[in-house]
PDB file of N, CA and C in Angstrom:
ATOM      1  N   UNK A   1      50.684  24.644 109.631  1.00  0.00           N
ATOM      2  CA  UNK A   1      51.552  25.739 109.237  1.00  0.00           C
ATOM      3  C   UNK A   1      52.990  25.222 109.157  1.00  0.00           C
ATOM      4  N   UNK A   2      53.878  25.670 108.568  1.00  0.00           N
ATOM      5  CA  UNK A   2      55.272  25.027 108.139  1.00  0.00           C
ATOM      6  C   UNK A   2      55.688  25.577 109.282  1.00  0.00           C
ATOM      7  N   UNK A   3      56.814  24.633 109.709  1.00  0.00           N
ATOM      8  CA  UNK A   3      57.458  25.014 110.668  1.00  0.00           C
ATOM      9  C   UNK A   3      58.516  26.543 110.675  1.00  0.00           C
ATOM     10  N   UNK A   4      59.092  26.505 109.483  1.00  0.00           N
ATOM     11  CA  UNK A   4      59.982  27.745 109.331  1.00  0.00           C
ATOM     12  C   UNK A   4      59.094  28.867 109.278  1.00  0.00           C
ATOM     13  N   UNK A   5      58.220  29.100 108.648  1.00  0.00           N
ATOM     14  CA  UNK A   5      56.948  30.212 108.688  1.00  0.00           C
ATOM     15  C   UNK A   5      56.633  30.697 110.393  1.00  0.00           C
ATOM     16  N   UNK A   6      56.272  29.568 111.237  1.00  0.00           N
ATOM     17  CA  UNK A   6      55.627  29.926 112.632  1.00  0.00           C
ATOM     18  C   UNK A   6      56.613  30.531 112.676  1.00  0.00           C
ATOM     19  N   UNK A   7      58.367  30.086 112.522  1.00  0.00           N
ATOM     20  CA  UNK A   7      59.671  30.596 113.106  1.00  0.00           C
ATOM     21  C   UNK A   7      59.946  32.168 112.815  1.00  0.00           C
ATOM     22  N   UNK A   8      59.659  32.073 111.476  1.00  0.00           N
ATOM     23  CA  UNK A   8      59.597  33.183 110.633  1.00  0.00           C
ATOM     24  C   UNK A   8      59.413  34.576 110.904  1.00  0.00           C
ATOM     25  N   UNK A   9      57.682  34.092 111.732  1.00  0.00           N
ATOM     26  CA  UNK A   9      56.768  34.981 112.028  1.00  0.00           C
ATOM     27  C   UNK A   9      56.961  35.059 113.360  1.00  0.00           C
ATOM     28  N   UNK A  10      57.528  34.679 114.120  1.00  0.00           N
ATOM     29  CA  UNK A  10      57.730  34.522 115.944  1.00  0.00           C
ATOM     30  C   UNK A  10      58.892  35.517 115.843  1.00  0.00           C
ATOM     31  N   UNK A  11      60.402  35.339 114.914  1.00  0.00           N
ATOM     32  CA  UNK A  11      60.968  36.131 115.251  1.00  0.00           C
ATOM     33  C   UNK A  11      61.457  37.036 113.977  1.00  0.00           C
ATOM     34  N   UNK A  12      60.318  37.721 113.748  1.00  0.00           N
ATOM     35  CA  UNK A  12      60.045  38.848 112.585  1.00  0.00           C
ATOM     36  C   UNK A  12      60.930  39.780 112.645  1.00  0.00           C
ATOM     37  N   UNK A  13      61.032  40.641 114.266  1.00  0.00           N
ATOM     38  CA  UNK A  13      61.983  41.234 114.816  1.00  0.00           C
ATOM     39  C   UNK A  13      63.212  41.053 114.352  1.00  0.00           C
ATOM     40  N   UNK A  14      63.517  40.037 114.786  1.00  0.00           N
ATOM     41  CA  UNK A  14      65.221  39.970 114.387  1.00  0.00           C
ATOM     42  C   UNK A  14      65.693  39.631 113.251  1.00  0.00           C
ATOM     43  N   UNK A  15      64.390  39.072 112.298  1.00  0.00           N
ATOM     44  CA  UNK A  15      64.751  39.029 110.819  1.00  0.00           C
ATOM     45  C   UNK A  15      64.556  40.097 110.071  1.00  0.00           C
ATOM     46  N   UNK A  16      63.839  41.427 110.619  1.00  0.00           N
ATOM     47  CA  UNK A  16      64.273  42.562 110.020  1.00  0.00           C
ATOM     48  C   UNK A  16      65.253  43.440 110.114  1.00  0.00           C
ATOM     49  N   UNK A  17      65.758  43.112 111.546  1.00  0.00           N
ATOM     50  CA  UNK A  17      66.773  43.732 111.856  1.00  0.00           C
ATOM     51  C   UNK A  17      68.468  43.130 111.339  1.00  0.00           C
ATOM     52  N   UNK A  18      68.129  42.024 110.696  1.00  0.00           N
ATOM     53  CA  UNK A  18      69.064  40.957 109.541  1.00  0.00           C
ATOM     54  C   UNK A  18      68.162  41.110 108.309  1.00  0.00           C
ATOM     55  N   UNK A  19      67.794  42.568 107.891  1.00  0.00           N
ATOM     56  CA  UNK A  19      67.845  42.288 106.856  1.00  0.00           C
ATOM     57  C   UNK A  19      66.950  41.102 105.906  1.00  0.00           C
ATOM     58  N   UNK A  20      66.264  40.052 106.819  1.00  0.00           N
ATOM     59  CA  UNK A  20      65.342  38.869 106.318  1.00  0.00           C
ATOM     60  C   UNK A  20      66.462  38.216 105.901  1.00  0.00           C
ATOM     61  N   UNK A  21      67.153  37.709 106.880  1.00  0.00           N
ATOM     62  CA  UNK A  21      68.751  36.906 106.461  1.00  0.00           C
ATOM     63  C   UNK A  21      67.937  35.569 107.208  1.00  0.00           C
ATOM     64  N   UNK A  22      66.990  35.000 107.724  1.00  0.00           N
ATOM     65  CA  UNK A  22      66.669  33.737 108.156  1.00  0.00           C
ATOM     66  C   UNK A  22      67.922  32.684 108.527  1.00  0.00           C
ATOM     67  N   UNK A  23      68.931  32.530 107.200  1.00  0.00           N
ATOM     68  CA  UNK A  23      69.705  31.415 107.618  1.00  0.00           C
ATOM     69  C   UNK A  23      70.789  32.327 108.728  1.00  0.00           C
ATOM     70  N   UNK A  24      71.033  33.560 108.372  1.00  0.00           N
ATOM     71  CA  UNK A  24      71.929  34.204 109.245  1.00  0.00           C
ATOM     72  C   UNK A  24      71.602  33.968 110.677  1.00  0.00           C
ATOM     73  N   UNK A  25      70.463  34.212 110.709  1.00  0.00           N
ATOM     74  CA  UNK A  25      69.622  34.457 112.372  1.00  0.00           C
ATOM     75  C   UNK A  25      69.892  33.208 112.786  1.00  0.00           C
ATOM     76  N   UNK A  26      69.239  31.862 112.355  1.00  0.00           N
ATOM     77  CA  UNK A  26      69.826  30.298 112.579  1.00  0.00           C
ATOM     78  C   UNK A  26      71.240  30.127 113.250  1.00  0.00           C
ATOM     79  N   UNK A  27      72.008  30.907 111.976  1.00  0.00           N
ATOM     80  CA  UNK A  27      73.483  30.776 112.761  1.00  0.00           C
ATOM     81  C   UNK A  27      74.152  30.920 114.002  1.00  0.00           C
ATOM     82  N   UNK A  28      73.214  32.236 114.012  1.00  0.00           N
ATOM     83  CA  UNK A  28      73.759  33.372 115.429  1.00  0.00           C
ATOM     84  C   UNK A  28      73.452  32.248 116.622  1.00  0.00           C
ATOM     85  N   UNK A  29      72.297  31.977 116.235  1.00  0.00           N
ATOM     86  CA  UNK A  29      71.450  30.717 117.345  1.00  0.00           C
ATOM     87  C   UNK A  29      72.230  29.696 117.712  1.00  0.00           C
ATOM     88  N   UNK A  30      72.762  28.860 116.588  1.00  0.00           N
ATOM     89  CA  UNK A  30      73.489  28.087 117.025  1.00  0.00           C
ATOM     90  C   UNK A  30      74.835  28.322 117.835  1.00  0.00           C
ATOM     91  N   UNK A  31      75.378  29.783 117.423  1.00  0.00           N
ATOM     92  CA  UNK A  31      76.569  30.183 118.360  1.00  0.00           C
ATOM     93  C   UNK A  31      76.188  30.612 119.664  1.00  0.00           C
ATOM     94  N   UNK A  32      74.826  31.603 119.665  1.00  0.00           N
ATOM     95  CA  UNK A  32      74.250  31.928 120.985  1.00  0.00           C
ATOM     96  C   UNK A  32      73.757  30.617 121.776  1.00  0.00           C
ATOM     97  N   UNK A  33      72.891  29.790 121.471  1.00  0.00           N
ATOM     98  CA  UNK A  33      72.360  28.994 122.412  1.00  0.00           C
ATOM     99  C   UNK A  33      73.140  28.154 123.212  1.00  0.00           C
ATOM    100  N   UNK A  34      74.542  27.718 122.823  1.00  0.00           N
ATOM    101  CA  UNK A  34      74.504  26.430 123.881  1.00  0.00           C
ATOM    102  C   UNK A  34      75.209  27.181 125.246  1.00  0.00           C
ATOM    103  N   UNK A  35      75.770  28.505 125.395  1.00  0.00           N
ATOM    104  CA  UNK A  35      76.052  29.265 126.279  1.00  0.00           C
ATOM    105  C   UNK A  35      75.316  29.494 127.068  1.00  0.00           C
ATOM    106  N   UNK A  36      73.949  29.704 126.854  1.00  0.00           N
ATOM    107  CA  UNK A  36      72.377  29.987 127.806  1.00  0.00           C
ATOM    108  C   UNK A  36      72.478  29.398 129.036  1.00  0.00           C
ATOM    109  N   UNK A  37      72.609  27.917 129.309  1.00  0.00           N
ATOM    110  CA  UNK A  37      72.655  27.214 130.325  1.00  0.00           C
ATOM    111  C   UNK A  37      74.039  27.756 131.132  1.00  0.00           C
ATOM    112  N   UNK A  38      75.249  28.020 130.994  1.00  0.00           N
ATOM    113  CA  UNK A  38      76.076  28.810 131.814  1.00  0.00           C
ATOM    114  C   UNK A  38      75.926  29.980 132.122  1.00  0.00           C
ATOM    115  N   UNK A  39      75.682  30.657 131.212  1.00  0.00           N
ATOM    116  CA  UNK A  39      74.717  32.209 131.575  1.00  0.00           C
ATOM    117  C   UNK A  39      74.059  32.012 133.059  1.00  0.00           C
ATOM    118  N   UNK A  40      73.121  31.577 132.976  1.00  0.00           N
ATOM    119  CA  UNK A  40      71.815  31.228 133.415  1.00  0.00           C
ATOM    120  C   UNK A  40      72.028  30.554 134.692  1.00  0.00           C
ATOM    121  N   UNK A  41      72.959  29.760 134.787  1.00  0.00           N
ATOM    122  CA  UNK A  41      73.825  29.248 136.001  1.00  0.00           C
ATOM    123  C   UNK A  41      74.728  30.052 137.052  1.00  0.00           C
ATOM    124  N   UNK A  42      75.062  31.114 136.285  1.00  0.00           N
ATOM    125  CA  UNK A  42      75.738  31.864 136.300  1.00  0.00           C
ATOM    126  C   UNK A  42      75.358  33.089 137.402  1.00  0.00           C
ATOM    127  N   UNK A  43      74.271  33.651 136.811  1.00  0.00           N
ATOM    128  CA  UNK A  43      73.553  34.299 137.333  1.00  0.00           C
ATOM    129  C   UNK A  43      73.037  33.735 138.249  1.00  0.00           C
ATOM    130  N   UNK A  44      72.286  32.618 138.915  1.00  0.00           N
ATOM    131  CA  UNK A  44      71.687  32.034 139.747  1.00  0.00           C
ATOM    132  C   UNK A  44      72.580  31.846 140.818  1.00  0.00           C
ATOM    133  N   UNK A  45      74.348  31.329 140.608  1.00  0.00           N
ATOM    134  CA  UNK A  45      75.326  31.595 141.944  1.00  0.00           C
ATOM    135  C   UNK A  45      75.543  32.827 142.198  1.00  0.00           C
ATOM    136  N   UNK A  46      75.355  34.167 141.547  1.00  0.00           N
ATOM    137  CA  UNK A  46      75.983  35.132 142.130  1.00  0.00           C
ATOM    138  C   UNK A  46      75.145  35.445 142.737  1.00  0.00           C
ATOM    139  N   UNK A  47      73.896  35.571 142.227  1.00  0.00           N
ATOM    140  CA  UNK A  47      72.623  35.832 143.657  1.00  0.00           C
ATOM    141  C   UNK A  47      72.948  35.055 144.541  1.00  0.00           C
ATOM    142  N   UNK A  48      73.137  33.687 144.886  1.00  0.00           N
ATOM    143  CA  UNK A  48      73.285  33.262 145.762  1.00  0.00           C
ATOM    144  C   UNK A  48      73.880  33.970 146.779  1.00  0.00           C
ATOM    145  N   UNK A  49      75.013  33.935 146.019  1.00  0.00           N
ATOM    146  CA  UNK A  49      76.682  34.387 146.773  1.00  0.00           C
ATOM    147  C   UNK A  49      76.376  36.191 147.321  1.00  0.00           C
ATOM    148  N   UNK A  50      75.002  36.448 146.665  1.00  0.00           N
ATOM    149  CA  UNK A  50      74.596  37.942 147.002  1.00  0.00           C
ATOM    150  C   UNK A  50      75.759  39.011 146.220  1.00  0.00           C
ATOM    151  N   UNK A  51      76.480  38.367 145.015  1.00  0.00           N
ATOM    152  CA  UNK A  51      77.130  39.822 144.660  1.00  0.00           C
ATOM    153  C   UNK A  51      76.186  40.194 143.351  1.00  0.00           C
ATOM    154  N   UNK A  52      76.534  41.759 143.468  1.00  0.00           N
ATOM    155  CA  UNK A  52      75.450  41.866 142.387  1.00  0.00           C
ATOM    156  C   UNK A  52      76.107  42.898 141.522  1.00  0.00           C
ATOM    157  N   UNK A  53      77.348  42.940 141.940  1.00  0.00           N
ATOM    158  CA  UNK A  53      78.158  43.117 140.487  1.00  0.00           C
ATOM    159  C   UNK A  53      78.530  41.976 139.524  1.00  0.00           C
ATOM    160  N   UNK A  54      78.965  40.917 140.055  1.00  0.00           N
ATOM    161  CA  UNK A  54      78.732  40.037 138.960  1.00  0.00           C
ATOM    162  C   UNK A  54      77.169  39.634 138.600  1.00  0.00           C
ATOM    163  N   UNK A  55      76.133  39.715 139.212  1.00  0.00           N
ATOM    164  CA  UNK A  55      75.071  39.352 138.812  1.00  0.00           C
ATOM    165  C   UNK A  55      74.839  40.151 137.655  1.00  0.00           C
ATOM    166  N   UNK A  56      75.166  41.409 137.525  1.00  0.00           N
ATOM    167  CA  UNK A  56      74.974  42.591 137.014  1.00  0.00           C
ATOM    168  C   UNK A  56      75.709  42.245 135.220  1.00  0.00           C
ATOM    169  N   UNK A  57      76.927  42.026 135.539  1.00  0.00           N
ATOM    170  CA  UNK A  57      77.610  41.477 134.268  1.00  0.00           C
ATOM    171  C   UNK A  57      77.108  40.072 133.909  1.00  0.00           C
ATOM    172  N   UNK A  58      76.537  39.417 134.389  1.00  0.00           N
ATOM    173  CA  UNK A  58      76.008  37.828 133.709  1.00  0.00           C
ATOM    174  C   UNK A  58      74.579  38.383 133.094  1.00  0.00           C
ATOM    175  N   UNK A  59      73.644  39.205 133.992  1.00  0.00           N
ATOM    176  CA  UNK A  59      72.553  40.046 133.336  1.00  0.00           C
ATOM    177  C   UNK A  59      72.752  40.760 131.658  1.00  0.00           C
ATOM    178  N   UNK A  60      73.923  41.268 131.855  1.00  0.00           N
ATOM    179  CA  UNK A  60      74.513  42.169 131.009  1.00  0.00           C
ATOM    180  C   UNK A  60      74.796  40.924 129.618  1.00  0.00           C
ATOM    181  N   UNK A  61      75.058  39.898 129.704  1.00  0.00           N
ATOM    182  CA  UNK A  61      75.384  39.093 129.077  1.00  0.00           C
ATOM    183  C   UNK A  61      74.221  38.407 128.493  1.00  0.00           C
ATOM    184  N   UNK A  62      73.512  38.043 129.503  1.00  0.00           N
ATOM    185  CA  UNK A  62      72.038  37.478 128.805  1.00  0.00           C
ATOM    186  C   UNK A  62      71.179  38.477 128.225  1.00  0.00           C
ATOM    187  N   UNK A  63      71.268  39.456 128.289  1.00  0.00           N
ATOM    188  CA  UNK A  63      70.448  40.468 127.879  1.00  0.00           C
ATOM    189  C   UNK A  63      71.372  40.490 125.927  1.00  0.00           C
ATOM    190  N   UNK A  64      72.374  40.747 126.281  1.00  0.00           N
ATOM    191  CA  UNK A  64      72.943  40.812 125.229  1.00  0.00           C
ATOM    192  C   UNK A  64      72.769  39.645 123.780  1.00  0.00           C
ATOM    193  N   UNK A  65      72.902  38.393 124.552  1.00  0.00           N
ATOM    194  CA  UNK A  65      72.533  37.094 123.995  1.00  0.00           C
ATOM    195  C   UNK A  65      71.559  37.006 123.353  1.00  0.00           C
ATOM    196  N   UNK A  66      69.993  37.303 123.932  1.00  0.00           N
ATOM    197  CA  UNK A  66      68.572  37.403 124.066  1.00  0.00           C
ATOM    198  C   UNK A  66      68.012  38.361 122.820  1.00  0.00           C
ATOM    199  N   UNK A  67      69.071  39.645 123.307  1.00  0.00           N
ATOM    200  CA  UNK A  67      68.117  40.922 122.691  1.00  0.00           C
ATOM    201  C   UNK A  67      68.229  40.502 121.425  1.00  0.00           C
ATOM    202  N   UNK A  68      69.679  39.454 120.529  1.00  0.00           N
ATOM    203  CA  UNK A  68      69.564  39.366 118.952  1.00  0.00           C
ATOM    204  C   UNK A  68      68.034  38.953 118.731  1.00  0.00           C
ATOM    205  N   UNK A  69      67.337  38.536 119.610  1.00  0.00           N
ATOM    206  CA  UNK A  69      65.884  37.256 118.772  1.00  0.00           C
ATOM    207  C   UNK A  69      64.804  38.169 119.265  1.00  0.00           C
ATOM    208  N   UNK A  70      64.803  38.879 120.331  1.00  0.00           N
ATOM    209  CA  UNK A  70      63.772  39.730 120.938  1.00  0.00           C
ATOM    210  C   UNK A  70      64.203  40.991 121.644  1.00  0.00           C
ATOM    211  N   UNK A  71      63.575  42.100 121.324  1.00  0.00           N
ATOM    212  CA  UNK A  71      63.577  43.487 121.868  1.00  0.00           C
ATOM    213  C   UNK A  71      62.801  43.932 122.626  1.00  0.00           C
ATOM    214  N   UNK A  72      61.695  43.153 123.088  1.00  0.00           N
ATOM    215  CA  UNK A  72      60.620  43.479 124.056  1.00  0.00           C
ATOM    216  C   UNK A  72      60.224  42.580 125.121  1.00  0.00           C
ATOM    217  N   UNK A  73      59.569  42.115 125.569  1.00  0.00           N
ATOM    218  CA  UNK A  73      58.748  40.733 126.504  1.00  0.00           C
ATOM    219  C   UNK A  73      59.823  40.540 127.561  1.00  0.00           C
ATOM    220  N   UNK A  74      60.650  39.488 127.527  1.00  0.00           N
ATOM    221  CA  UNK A  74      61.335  39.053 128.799  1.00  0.00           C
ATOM    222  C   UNK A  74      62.987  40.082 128.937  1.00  0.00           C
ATOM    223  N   UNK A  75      63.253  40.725 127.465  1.00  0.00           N
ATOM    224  CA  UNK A  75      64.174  41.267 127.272  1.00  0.00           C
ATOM    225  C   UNK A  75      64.625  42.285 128.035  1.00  0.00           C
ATOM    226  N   UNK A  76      63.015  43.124 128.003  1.00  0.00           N
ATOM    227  CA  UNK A  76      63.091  44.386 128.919  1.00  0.00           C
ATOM    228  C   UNK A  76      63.001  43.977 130.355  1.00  0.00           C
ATOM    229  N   UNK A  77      62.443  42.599 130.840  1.00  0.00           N
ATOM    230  CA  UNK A  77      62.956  42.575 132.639  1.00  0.00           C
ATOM    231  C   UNK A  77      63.880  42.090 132.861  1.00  0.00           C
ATOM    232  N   UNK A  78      64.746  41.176 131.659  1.00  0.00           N
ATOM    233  CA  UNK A  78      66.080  41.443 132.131  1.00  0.00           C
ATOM    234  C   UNK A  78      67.224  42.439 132.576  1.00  0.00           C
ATOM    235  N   UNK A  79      66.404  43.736 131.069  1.00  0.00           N
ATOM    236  CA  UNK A  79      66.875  45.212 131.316  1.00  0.00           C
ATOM    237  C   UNK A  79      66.910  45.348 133.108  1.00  0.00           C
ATOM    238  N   UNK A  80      65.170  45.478 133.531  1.00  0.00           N
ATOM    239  CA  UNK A  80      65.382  45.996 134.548  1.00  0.00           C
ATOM    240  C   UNK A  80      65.754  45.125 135.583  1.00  0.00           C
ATOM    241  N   UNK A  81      66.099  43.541 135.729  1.00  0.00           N
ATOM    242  CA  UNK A  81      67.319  43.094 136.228  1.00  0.00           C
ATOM    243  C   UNK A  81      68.405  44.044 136.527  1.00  0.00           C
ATOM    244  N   UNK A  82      68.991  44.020 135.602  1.00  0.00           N
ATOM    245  CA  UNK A  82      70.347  44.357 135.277  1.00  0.00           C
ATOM    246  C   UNK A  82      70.127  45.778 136.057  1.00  0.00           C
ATOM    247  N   UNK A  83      69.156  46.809 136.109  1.00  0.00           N
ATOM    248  CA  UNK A  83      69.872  47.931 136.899  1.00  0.00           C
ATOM    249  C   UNK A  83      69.049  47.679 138.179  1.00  0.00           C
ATOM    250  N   UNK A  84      68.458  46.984 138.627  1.00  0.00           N
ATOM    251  CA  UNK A  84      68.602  46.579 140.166  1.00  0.00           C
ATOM    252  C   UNK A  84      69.814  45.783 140.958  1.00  0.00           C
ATOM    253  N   UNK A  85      70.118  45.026 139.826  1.00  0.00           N
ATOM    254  CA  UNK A  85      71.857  44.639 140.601  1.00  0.00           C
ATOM    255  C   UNK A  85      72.544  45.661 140.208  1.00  0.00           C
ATOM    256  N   UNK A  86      72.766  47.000 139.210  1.00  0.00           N
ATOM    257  CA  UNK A  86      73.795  47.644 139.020  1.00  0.00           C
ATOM    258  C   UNK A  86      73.323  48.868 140.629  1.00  0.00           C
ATOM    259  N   UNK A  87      71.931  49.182 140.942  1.00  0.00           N
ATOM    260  CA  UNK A  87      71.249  50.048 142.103  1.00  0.00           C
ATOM    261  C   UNK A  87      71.604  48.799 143.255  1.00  0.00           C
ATOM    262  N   UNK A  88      71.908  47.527 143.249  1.00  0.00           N
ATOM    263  CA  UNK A  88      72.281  46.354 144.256  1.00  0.00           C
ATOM    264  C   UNK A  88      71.271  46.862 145.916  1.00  0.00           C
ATOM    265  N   UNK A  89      69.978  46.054 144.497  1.00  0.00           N
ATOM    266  CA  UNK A  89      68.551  46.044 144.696  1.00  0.00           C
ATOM    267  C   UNK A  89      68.319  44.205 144.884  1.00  0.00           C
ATOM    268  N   UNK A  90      69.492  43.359 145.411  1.00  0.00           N
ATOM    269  CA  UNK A  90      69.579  42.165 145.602  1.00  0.00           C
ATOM    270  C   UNK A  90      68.130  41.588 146.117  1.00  0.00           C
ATOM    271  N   UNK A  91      67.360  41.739 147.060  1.00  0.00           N
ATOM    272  CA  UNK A  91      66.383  40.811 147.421  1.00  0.00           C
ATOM    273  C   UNK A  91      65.116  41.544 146.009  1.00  0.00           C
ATOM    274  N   UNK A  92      65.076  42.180 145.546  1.00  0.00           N
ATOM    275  CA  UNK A  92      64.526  42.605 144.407  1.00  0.00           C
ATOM    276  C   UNK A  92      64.720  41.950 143.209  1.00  0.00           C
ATOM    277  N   UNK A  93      65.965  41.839 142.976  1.00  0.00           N
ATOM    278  CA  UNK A  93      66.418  40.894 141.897  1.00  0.00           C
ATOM    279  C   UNK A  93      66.266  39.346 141.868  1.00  0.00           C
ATOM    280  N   UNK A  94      65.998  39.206 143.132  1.00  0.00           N
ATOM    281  CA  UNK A  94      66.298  37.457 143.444  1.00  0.00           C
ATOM    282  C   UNK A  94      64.822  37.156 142.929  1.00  0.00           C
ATOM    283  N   UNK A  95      63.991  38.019 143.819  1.00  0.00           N
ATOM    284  CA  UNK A  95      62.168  37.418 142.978  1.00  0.00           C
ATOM    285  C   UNK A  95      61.793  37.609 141.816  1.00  0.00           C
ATOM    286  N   UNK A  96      62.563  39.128 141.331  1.00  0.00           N
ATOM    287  CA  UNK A  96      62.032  39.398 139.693  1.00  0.00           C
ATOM    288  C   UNK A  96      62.913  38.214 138.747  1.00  0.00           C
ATOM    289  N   UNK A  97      63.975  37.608 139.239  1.00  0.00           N
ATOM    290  CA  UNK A  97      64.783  36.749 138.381  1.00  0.00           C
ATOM    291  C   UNK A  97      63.590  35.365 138.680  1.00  0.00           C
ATOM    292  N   UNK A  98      63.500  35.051 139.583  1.00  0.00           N
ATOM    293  CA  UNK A  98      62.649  33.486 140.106  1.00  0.00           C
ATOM    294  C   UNK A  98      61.546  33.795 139.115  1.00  0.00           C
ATOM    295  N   UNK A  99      60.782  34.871 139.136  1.00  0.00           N
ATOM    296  CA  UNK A  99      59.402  34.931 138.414  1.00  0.00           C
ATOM    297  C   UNK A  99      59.846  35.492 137.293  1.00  0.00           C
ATOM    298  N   UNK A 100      60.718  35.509 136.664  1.00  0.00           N
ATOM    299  CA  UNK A 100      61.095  35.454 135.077  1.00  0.00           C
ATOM    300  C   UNK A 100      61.801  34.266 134.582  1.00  0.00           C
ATOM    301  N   UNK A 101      62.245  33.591 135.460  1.00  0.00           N
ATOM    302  CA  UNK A 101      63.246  32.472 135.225  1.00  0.00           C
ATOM    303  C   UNK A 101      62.400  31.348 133.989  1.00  0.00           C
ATOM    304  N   UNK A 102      61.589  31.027 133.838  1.00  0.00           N
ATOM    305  CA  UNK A 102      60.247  30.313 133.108  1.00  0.00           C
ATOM    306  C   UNK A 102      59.960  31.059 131.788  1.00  0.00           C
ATOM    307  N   UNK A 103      59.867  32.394 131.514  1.00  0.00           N
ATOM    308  CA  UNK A 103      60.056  33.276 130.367  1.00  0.00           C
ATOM    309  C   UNK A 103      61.241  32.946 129.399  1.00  0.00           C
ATOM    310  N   UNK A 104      62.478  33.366 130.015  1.00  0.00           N
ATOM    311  CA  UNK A 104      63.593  33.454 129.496  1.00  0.00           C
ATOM    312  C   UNK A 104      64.186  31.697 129.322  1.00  0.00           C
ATOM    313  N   UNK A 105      63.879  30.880 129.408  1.00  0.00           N
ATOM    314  CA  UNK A 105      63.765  29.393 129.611  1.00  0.00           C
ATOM    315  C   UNK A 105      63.143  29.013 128.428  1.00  0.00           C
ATOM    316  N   UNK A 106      61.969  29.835 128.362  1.00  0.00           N
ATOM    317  CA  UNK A 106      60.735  29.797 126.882  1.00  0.00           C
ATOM    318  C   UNK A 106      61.219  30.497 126.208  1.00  0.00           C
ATOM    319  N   UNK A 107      62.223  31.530 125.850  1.00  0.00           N
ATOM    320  CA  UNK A 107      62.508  32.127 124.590  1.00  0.00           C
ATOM    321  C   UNK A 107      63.630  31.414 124.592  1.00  0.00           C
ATOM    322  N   UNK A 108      64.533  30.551 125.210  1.00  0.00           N
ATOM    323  CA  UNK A 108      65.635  29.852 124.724  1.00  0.00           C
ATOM    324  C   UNK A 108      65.529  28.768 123.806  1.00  0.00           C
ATOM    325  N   UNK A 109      63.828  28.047 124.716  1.00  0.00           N
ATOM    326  CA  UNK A 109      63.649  27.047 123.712  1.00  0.00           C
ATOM    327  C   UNK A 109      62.920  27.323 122.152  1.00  0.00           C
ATOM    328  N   UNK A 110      62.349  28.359 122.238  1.00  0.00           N
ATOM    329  CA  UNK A 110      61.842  28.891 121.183  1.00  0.00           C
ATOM    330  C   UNK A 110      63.382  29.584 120.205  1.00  0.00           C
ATOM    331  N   UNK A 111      64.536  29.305 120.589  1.00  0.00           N
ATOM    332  CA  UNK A 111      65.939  29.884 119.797  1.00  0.00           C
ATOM    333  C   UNK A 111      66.466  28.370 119.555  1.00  0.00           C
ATOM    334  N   UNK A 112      65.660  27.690 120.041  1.00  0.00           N
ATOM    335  CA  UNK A 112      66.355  26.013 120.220  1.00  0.00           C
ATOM    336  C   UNK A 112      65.962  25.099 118.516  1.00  0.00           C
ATOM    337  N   UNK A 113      64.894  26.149 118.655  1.00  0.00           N
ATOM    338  CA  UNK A 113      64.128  25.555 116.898  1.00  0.00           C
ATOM    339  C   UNK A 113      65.048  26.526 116.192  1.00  0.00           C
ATOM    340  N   UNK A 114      65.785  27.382 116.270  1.00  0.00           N
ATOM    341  CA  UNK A 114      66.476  27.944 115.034  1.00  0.00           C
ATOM    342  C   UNK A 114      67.781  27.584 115.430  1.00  0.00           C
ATOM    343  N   UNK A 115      67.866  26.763 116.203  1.00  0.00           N
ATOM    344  CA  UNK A 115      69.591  26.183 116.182  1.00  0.00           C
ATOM    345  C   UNK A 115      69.340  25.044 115.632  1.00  0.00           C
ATOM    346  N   UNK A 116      68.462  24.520 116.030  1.00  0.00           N
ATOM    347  CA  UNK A 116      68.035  23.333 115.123  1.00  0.00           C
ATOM    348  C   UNK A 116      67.709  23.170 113.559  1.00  0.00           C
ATOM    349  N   UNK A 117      67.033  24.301 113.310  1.00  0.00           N
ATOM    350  CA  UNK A 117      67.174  24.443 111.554  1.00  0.00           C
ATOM    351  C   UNK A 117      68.726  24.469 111.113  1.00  0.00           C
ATOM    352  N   UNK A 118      69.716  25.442 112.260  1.00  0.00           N
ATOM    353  CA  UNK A 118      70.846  25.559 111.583  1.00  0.00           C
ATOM    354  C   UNK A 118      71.679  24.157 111.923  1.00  0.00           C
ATOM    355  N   UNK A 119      71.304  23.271 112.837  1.00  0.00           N
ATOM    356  CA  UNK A 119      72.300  22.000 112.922  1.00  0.00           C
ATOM    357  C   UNK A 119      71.629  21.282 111.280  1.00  0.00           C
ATOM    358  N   UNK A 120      70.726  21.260 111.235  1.00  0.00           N
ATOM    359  CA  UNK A 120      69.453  20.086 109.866  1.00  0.00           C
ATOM    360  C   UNK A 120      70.488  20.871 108.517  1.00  0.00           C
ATOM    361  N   UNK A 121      70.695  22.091 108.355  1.00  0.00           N
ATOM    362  CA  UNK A 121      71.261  22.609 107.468  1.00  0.00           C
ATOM    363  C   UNK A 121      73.016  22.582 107.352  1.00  0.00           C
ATOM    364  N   UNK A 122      73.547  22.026 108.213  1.00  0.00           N
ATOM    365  CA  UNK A 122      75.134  22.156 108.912  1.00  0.00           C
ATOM    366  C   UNK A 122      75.621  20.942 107.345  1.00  0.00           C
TER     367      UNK A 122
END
């Protein structure tokens, strides 16, 4: 199967919601992705540090990042992330983040092939 097709068809979602703009969606990718890893870092010290108002706004951020490529699967437990640190539901958040952490890791790299079409096309 061509590679842009699997891509195509993986994130159908967000190419209807662009309209079937493909190179657009690429773009966004390349501006969204290389932020992921600070995000993601991000979130992992404020749990630490146990605040969960900033956990709450780095949630708020990855959710935001995320939701352009997907509206359902890991999107929505980030949702409900985000209002267990906004309810500062901290030992709640720390396991639902650990046992999502591997999800949201897999839809980055799966955004990693459409930053990559858009670097091949740059």
């Amino acid at each position: 199967m061509n590679e842009n097709l699997a891509v195509k068809q993986r994130f159908a979602g967000a190419l209807q919601r662009l309209d079937g703009d493909f190179e657009l969606l690429c773009e966004m990718a390349a501006v969204t992705l290389p932020d992921c890893p600070d995000v993601l870092a991000r979130i992992q010290n404020d749990l630490d540090a146990d605040d969960s108002a900033k956990a709450a706004s780095s949630l708020h951020k990855l959710k935001g990042m995320l939701s352009t490529y997907e509206t359902d699967g890991v999107v929505i437990e980030i949702q409900e992330m985000l209002a267990m640190a906004r309810r500062g539901n901290l030992e709640e958040l720390k396991v639902l983040f650990a046992k999502e952490l591997p999800r949201i890791e897999a839809l980055i790299q799966e955004i990693q092939v459409l930053c990559d079409h858009a670097n091949s096309n740059a």
